[in-house]
Protein backbone atom coordinates (compact mmCIF):
# COMPACT_ATOMS: atom_id res chain seq x y z
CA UNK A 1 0.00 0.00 0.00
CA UNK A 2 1.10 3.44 -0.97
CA UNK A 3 1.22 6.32 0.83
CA UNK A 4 -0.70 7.85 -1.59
CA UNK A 5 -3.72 6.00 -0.64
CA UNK A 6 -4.06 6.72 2.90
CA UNK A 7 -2.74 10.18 2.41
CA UNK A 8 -5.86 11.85 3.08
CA UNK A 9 -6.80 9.46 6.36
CA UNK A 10 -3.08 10.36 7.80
CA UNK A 11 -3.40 14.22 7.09
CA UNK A 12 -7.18 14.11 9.22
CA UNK A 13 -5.89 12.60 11.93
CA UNK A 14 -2.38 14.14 11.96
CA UNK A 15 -3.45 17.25 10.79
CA UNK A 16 -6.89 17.68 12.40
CA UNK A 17 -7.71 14.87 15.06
CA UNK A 18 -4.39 14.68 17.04
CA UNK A 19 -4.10 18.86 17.68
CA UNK A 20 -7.70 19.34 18.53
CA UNK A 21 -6.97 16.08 20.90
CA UNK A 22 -3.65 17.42 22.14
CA UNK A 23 -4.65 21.24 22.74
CA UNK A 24 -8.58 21.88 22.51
CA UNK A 25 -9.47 19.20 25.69
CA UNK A 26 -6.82 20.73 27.72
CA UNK A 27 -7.86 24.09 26.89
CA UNK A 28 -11.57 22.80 27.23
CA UNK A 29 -10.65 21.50 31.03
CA UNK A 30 -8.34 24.08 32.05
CA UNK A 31 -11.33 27.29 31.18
CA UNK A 32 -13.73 24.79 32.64
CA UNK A 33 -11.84 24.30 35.91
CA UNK A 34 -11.58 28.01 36.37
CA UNK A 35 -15.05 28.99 35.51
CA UNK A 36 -16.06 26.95 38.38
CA UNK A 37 -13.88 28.30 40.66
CA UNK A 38 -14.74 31.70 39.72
CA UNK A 39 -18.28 30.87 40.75
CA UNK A 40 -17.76 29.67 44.01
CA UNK A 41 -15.52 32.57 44.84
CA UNK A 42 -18.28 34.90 43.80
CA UNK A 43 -20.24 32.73 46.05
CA UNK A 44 -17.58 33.37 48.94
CA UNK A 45 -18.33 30.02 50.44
CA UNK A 46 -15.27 28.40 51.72
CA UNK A 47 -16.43 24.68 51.20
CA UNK A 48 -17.56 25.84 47.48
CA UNK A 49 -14.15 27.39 46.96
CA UNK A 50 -12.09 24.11 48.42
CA UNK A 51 -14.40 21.49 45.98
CA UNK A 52 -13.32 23.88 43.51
CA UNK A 53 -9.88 24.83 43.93
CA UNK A 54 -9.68 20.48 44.04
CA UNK A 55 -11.42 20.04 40.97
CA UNK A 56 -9.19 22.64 39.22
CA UNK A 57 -6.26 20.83 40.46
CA UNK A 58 -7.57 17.72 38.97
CA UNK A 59 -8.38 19.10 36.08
CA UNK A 60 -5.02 20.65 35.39
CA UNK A 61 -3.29 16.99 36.28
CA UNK A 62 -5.76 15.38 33.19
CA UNK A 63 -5.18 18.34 31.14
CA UNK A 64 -1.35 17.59 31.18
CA UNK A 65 -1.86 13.92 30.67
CA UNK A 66 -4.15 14.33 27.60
CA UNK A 67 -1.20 16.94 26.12
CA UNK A 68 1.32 14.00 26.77
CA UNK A 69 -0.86 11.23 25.78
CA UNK A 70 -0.04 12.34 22.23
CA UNK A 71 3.70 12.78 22.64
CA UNK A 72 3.70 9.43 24.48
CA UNK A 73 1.66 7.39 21.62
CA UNK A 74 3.87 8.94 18.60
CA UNK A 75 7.22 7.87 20.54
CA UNK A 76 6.03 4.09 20.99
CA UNK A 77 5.09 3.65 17.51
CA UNK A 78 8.36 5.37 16.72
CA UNK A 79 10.03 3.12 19.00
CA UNK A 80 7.66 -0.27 17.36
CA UNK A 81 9.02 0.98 13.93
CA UNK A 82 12.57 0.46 14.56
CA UNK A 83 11.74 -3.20 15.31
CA UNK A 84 14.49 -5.84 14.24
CA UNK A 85 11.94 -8.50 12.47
CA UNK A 86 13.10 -8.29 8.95
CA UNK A 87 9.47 -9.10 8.36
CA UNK A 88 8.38 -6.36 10.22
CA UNK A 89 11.12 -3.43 9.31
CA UNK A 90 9.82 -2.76 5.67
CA UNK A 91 5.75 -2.43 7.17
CA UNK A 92 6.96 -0.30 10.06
CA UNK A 93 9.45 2.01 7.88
CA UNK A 94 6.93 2.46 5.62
CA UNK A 95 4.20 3.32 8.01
CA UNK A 96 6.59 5.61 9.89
CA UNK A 97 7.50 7.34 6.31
CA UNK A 98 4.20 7.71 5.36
CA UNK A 99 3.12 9.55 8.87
CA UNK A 100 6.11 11.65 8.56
CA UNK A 101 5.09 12.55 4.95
CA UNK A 102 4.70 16.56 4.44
């Protein structure tokens, strides 16, 4: 198979899946996080601001992993492409070249 033929599928996800993945859902968590602890501060309860300063905290910690989750999945396969099956080499080369493809 060429790369010409999944082309198109690699540039979606490369191109549009992985970066709305790897920096919208952090975003999304991180403005989420902080619009609730905006609310209980304009509440001025203490117990409302705790829960929230927690669940901002938490939400920054998963906001980090899904930005890393990325990194983390692209090194693997990097790492599962440089196999030594001769078998193997020429399928993972060739998938590595073809997601590395401008």
């Amino acid at each position: 198979m060429s790369c010409d033929q999944v082309m198109p599928i690699i540039r979606i996800v490369r191109d549009g899946i992985l970066p709305i993945f790897q920096w919208g859902i952090p975003i999304i968590l991180i403005v989420l996080g902080t619009i609730d602890l905006g609310k209980a501060v304009i509440a001025s309860k203490e117990e409302e601001i705790k829960k929230a300063q927690q669940m901002l905290i938490k939400r920054l910690i998963y906001a980090v992993a899904v930005f890393f989750v990325v990194t983390i999945v692209t090194l693997v396969f990097g790492l599962f492409a440089k196999t030594e099956d001769s078998n193997l080499t020429n399928v993972a080369n060739s998938w590595l070249d073809c997601w590395n493809h401008p």
